[in-house]
N, C-alpha and C. Protein backbone atom coordinates (compact mmCIF):
# COMPACT_ATOMS: atom_id res chain seq x y z
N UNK A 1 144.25 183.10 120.74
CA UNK A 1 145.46 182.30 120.62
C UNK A 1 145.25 181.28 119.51
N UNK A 2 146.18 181.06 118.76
CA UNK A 2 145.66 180.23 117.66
C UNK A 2 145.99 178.69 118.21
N UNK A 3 145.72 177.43 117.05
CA UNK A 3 145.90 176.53 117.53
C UNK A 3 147.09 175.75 117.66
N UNK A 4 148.24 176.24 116.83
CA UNK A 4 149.14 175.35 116.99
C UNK A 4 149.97 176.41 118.52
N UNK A 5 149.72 177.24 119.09
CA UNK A 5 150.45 178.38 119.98
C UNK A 5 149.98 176.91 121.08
N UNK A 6 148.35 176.86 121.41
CA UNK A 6 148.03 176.43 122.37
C UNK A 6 148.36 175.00 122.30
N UNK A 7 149.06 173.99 120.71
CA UNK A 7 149.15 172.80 120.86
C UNK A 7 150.67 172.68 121.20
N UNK A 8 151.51 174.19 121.02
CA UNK A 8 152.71 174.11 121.91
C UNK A 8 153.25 174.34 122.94
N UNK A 9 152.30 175.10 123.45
CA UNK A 9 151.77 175.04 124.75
C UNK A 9 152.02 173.83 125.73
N UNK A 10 150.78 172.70 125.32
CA UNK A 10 150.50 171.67 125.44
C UNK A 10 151.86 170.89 125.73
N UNK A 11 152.41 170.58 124.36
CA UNK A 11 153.76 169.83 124.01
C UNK A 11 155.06 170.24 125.27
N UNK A 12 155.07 171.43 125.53
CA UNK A 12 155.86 172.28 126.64
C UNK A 12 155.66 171.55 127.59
N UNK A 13 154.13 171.24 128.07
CA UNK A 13 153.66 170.92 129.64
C UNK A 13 154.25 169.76 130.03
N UNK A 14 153.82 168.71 128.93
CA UNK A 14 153.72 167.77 128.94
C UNK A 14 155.40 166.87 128.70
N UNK A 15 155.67 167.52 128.13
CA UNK A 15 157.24 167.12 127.94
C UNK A 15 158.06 166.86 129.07
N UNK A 16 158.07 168.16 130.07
CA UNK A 16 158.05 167.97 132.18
C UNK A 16 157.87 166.04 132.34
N UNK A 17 156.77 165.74 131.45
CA UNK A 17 156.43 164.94 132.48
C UNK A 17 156.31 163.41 131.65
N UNK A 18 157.65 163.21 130.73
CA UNK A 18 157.40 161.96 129.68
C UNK A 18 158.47 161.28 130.77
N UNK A 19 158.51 159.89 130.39
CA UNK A 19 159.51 159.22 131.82
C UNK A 19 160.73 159.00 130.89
N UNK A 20 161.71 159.08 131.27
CA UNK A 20 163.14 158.97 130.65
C UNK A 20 163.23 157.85 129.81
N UNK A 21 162.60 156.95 129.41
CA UNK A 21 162.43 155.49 129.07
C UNK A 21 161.73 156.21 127.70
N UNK A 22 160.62 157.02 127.49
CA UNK A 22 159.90 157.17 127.10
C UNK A 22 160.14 158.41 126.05
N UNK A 23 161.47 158.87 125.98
CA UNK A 23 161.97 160.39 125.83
C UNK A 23 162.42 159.86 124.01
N UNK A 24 162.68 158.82 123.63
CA UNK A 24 162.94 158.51 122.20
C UNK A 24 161.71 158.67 121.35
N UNK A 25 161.03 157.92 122.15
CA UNK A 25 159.76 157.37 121.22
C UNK A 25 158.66 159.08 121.02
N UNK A 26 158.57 159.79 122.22
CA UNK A 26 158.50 161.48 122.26
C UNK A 26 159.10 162.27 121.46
N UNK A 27 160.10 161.69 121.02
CA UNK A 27 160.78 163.23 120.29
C UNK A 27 161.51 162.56 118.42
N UNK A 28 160.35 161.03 118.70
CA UNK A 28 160.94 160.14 116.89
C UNK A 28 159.94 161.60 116.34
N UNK A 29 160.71 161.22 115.24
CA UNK A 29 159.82 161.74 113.79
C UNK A 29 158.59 161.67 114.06
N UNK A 30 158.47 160.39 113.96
CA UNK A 30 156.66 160.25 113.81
C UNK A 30 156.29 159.89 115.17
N UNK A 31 156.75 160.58 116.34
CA UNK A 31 156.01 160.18 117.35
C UNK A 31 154.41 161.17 117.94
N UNK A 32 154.73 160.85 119.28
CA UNK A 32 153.25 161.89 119.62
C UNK A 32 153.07 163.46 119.16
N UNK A 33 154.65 163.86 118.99
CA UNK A 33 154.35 165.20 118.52
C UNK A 33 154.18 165.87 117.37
N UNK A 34 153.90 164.75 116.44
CA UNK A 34 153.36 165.00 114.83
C UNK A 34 151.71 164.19 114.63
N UNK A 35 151.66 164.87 113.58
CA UNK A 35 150.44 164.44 113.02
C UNK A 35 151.06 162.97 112.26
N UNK A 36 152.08 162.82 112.06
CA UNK A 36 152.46 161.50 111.65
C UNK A 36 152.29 160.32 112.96
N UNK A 37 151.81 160.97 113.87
CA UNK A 37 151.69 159.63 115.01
C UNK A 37 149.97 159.70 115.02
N UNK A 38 149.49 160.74 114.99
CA UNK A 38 147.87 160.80 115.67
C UNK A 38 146.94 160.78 114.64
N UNK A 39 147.37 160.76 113.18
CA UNK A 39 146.59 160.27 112.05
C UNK A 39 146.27 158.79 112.14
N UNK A 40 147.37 158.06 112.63
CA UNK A 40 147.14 156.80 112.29
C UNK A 40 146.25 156.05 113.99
N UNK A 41 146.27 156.95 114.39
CA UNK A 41 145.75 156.93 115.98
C UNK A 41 144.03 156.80 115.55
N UNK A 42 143.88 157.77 115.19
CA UNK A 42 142.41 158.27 114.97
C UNK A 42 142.01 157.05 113.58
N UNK A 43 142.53 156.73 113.06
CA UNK A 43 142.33 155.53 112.01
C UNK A 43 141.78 154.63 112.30
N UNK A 44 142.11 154.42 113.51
CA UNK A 44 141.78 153.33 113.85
C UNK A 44 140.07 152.80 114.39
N UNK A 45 139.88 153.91 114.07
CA UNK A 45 138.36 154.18 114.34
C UNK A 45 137.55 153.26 113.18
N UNK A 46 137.94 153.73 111.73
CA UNK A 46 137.89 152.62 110.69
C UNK A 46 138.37 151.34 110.98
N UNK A 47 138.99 150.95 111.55
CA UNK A 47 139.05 149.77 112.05
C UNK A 47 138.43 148.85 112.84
N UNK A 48 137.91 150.28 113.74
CA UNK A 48 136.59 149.15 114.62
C UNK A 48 135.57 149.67 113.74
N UNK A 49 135.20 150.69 113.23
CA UNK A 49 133.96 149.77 112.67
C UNK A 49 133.80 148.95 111.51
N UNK A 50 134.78 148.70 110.80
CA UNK A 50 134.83 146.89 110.14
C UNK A 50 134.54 146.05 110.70
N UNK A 51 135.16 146.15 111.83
CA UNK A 51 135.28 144.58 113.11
C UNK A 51 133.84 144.86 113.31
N UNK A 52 132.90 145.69 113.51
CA UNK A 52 131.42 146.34 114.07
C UNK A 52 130.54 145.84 113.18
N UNK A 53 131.02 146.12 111.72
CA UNK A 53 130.32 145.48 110.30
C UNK A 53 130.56 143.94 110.24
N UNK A 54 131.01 142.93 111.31
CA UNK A 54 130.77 141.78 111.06
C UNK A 54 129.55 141.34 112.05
N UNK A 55 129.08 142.08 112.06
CA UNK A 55 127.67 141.75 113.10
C UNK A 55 126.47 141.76 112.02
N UNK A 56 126.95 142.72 110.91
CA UNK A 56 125.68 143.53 109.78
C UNK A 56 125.59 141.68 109.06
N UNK A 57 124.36 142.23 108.49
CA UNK A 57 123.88 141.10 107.39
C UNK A 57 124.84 141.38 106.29
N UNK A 58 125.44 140.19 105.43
CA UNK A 58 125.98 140.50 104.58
C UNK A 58 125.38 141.20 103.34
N UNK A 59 123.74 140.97 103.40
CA UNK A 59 122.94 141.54 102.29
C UNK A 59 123.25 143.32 102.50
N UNK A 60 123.64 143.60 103.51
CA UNK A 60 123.63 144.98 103.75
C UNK A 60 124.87 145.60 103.53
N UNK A 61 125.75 145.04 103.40
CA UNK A 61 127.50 145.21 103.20
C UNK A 61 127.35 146.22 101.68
N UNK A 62 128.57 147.32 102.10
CA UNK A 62 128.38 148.00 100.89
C UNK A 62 129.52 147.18 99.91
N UNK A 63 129.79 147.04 98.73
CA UNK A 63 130.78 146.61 98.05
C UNK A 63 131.69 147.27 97.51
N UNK A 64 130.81 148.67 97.29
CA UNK A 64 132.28 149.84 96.89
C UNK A 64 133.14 150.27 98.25
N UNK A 65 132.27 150.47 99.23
CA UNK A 65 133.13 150.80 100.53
C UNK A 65 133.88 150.03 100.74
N UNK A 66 133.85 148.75 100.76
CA UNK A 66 134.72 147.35 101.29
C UNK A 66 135.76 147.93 100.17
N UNK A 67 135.41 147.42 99.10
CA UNK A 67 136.25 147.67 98.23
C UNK A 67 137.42 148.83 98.37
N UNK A 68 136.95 150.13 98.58
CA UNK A 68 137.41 151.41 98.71
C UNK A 68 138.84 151.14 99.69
N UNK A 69 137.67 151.01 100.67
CA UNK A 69 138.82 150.90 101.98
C UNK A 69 139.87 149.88 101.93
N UNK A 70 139.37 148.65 101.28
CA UNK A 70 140.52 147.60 101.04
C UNK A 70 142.37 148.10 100.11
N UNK A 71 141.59 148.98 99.00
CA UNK A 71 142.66 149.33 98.22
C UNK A 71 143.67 150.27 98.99
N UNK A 72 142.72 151.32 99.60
CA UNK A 72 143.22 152.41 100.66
C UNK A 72 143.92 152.13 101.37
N UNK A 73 143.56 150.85 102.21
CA UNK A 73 144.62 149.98 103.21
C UNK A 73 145.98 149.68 102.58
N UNK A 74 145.54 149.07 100.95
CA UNK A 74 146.79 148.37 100.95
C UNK A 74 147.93 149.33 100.41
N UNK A 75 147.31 150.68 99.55
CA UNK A 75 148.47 151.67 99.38
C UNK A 75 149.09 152.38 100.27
N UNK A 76 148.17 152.58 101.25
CA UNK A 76 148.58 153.24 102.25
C UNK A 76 149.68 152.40 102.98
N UNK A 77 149.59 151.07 103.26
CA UNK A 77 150.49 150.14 104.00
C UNK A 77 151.89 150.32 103.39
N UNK A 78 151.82 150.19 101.87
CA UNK A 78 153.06 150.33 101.24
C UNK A 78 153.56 151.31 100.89
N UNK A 79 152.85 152.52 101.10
CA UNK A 79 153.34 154.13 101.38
C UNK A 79 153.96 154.57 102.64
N UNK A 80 153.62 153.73 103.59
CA UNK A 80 153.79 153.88 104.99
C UNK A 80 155.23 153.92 105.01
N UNK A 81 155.75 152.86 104.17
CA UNK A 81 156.97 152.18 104.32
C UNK A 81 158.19 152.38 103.59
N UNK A 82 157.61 153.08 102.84
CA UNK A 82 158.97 153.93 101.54
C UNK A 82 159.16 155.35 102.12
N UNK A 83 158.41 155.96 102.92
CA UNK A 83 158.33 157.30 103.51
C UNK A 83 159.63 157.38 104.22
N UNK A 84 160.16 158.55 104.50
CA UNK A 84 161.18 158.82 106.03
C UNK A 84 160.67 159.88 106.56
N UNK A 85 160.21 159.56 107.71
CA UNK A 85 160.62 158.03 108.73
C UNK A 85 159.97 157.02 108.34
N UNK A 86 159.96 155.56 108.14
CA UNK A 86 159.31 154.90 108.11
C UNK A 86 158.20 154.87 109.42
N UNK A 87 156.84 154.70 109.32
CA UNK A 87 155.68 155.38 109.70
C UNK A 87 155.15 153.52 110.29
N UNK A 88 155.36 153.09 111.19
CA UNK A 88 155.13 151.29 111.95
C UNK A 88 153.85 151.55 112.28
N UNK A 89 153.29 152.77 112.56
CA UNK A 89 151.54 152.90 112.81
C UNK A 89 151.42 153.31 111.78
N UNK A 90 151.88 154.11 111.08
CA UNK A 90 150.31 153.98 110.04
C UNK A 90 150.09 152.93 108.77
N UNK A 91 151.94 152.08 109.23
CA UNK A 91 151.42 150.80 108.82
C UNK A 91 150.57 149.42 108.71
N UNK A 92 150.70 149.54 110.32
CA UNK A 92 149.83 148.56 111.26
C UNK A 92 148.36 148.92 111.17
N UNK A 93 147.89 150.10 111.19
CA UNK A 93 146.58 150.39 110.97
C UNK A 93 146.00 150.30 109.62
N UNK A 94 146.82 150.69 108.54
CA UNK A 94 146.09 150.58 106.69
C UNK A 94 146.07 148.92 107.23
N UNK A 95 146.99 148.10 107.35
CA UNK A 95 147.30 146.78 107.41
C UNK A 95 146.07 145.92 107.62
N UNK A 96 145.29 146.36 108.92
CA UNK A 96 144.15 146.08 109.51
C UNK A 96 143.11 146.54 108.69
N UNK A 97 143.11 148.05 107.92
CA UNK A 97 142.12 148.73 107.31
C UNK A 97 141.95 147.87 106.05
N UNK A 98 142.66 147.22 105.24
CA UNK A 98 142.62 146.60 104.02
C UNK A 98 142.23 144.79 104.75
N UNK A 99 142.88 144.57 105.87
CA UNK A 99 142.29 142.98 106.14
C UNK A 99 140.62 143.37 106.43
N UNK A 100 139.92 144.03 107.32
CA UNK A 100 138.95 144.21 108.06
C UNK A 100 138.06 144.22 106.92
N UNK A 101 138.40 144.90 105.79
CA UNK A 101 137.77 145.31 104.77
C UNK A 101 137.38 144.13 103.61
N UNK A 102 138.81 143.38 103.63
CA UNK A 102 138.52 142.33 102.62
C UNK A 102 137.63 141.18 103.38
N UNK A 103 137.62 141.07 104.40
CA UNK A 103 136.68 139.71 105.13
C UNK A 103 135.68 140.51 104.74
N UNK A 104 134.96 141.49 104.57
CA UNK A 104 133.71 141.86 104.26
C UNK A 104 133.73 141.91 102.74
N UNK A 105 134.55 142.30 102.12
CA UNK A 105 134.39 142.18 100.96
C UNK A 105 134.47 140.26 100.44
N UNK A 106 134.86 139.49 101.12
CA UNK A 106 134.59 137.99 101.28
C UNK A 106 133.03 137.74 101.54
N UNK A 107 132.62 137.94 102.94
CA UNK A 107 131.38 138.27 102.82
C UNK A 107 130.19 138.64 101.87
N UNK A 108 130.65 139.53 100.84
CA UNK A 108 130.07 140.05 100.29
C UNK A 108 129.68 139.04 99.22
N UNK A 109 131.02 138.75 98.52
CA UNK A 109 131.03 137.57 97.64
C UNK A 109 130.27 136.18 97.89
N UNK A 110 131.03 136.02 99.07
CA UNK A 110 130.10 134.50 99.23
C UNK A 110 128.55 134.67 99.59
N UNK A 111 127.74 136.05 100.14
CA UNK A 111 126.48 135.96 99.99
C UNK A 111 126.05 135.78 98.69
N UNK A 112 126.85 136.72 97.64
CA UNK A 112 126.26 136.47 96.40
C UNK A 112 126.49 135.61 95.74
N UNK A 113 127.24 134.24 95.80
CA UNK A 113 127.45 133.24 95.43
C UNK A 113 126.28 132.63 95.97
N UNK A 114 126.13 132.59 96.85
CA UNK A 114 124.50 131.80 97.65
C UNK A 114 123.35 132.03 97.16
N UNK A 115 123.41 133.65 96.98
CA UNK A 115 122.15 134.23 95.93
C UNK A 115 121.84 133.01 94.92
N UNK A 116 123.01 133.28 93.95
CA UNK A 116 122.82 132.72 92.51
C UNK A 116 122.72 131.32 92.95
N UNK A 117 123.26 130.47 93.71
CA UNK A 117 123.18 128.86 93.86
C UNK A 117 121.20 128.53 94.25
N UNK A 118 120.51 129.96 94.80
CA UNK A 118 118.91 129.60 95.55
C UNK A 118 118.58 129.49 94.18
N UNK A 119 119.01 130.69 93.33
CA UNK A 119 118.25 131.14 91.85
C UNK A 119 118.23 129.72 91.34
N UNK A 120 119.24 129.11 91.07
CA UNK A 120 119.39 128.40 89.95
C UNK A 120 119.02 126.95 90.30
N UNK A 121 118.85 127.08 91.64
CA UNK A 121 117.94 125.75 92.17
C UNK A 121 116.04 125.55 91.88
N UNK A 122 115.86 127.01 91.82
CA UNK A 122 114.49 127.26 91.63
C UNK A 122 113.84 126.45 90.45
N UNK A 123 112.65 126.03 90.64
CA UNK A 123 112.32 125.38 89.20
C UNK A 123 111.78 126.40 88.11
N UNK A 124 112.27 126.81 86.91
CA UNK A 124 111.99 127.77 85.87
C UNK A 124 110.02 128.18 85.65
N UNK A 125 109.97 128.90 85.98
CA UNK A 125 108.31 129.48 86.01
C UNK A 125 107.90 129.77 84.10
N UNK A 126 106.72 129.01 84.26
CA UNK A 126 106.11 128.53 83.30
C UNK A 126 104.63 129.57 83.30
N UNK A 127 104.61 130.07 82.49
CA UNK A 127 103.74 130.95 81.85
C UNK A 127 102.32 130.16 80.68
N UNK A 128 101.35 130.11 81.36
CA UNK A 128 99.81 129.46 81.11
C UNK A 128 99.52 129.99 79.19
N UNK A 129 99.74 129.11 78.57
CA UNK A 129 99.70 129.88 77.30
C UNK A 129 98.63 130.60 76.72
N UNK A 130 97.39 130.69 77.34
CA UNK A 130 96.19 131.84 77.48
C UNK A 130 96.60 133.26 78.01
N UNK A 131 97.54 132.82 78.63
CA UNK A 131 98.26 134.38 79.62
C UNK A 131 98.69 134.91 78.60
N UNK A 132 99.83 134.27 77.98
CA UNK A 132 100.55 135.37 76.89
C UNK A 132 99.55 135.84 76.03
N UNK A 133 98.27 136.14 75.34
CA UNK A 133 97.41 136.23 74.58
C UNK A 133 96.81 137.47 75.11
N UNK A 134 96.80 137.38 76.42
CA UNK A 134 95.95 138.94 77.51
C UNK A 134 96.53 139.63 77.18
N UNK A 135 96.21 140.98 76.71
CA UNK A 135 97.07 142.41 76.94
C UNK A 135 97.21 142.36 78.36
């Protein structure tokens, strides 16, 4: 049986049993019975682990990923929204995917601002002028 037979299957069973309240939001465009509802479902997985990456050392933060995902968030947010149907989850989730992302990409920055402030506090290392003379 292939997979969309057995995912209509599914949709059949389950339909019996949505509560009358519940019968709009079941049968929108982008509700449970598209991949336009359960893409942005499963997204959200990127979302917790941003929130997961504020535990990491910032020395360990990647900067292209932050980066990546930040831009990703924010086209995606404003793609979400010119689409029909307009798509309120997979707005709400890029939304989160581009914030979650930029506090780490903040992170990222202000460790390396700290870097350079230790560097430049350091006192400049002075080289023994017999040294330079050694091969």
């Amino acid at each position: 049986m292939a997979a969309s037979n057995v995912y209509n299957v599914i949709i059949r069973t389950a339909d019996k049993f949505v509560p009358q309240k519940l019968v709009p939001l079941w049968n929108h465009a982008a509700g449970p019975k598209t991949i336009f509802f359960w893409a942005p479902v499963f997204k959200w997985g990127l979302v917790i682990a941003g929130l997961s990456d504020l535990a990491r050392p910032a020395d360990q933060l990647s900067v292209a990923q932050s980066g990546s995902l930040c831009a990703t968030g924010i086209i995606w947010s404003r793609y979400s929204l010119v689409i029909i149907p307009k798509n309120w989850g997979l707005f709400s989730v890029n939304l989160f995917v581009a914030m979650s992302s930029s506090v780490q990409l903040y992170r990222a920055y202000q460790y390396k601002q700290e870097q350079n402030k230790k560097l430049a506090a350091l006192p400049p290392i002075s080289v023994p002028s017999d040294a330079a003379d050694k091969p």
